[in-house]
Protein backbone atom coordinates (compact mmCIF):
# COMPACT_ATOMS: atom_id res chain seq x y z
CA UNK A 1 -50.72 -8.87 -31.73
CA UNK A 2 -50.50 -10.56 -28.44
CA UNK A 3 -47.05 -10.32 -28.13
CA UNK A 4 -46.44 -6.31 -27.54
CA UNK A 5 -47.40 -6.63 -23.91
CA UNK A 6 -44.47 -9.22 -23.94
CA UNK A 7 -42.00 -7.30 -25.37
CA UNK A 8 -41.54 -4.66 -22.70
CA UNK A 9 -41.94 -7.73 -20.07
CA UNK A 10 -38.81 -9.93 -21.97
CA UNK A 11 -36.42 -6.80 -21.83
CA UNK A 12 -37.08 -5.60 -18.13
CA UNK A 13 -36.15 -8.87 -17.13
CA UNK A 14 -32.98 -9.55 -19.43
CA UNK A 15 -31.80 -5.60 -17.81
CA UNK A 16 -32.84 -7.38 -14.51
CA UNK A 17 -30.86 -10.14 -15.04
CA UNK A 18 -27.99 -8.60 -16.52
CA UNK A 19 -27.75 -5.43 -14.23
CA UNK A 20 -28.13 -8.63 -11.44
CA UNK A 21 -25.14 -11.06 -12.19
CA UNK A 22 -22.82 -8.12 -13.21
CA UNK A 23 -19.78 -8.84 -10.87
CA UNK A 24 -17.90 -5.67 -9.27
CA UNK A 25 -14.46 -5.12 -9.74
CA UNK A 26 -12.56 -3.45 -6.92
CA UNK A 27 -8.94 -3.61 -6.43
CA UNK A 28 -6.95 -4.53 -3.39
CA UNK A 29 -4.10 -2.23 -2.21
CA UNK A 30 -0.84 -3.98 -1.96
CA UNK A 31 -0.08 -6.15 1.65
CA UNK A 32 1.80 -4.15 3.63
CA UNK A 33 5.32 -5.08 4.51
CA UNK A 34 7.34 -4.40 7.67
CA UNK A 35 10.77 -4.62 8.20
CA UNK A 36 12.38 -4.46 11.14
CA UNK A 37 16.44 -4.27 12.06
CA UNK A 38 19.10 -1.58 13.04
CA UNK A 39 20.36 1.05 11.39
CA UNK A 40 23.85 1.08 9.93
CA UNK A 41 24.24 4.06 7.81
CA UNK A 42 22.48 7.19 7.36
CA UNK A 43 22.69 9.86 4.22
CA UNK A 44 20.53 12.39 4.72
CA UNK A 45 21.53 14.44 2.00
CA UNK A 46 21.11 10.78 -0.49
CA UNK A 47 17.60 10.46 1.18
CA UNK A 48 19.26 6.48 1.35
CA UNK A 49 19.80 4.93 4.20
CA UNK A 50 21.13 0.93 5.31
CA UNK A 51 18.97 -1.30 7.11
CA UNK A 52 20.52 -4.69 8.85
CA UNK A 53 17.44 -6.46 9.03
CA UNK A 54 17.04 -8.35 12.79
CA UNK A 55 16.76 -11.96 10.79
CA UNK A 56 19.87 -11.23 10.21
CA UNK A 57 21.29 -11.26 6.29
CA UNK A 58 23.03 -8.37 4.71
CA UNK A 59 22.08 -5.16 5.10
CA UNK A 60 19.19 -3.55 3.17
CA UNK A 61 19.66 0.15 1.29
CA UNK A 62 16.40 2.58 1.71
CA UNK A 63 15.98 5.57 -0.29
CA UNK A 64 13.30 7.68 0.37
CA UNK A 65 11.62 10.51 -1.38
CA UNK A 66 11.49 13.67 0.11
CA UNK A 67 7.88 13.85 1.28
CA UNK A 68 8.26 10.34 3.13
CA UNK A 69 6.98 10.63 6.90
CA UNK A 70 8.64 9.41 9.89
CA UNK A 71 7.02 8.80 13.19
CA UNK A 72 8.74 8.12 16.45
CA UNK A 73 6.78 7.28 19.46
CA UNK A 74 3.39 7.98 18.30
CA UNK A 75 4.82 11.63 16.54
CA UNK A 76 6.05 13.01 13.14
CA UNK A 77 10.21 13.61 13.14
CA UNK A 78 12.23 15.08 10.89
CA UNK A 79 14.91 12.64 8.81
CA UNK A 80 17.84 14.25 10.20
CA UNK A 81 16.59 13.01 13.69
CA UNK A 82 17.78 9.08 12.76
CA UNK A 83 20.30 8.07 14.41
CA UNK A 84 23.08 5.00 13.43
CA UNK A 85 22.68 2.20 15.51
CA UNK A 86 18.87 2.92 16.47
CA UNK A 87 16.05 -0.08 15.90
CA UNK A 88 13.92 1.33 12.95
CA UNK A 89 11.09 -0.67 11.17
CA UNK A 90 9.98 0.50 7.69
């Protein structure tokens, strides 16, 4: 019956090596993507609005939901604030 004190010993270290070598999974968010241009149409009522990108290319069409922030210098403004023509980057 030498093999008891063994037993115990064997399992502790397959849980060691087991609970060792298990690999963590984590997910990465998304890359961020800027765009930068001027805009060329605003609906404010739509939430949609059309973005001529500074690459140059045809314009771009935005739609945002209703809880979408937007910052200008530094501060939270109100959608309504945009203005045609303005440089935006989203």
């Amino acid at each position: 019956m030498k093999l008891k004190p063994f037993v115990p010993s064997l399992s502790l270290l397959v849980f060691a090596a087991l609970g060792l070598t298990a690999t963590t999974s984590s997910a990465r968010p998304p890359r961020a993507r800027e765009l930068c241009g001027v805009l060329q149409n605003v609906d404010a009522g739509a939430h949609r609005l059309a973005l001529l990108p500074s690459g140059g290319g045809k314009p771009l069409e935005v739609d945002w939901r209703p809880d979408t922030s937007f910052v200008r210098g530094g501060e939270f403004d109100r959608a309504d604030s945009l203005n045609e023509g303005a440089r935006v980057c989203v």
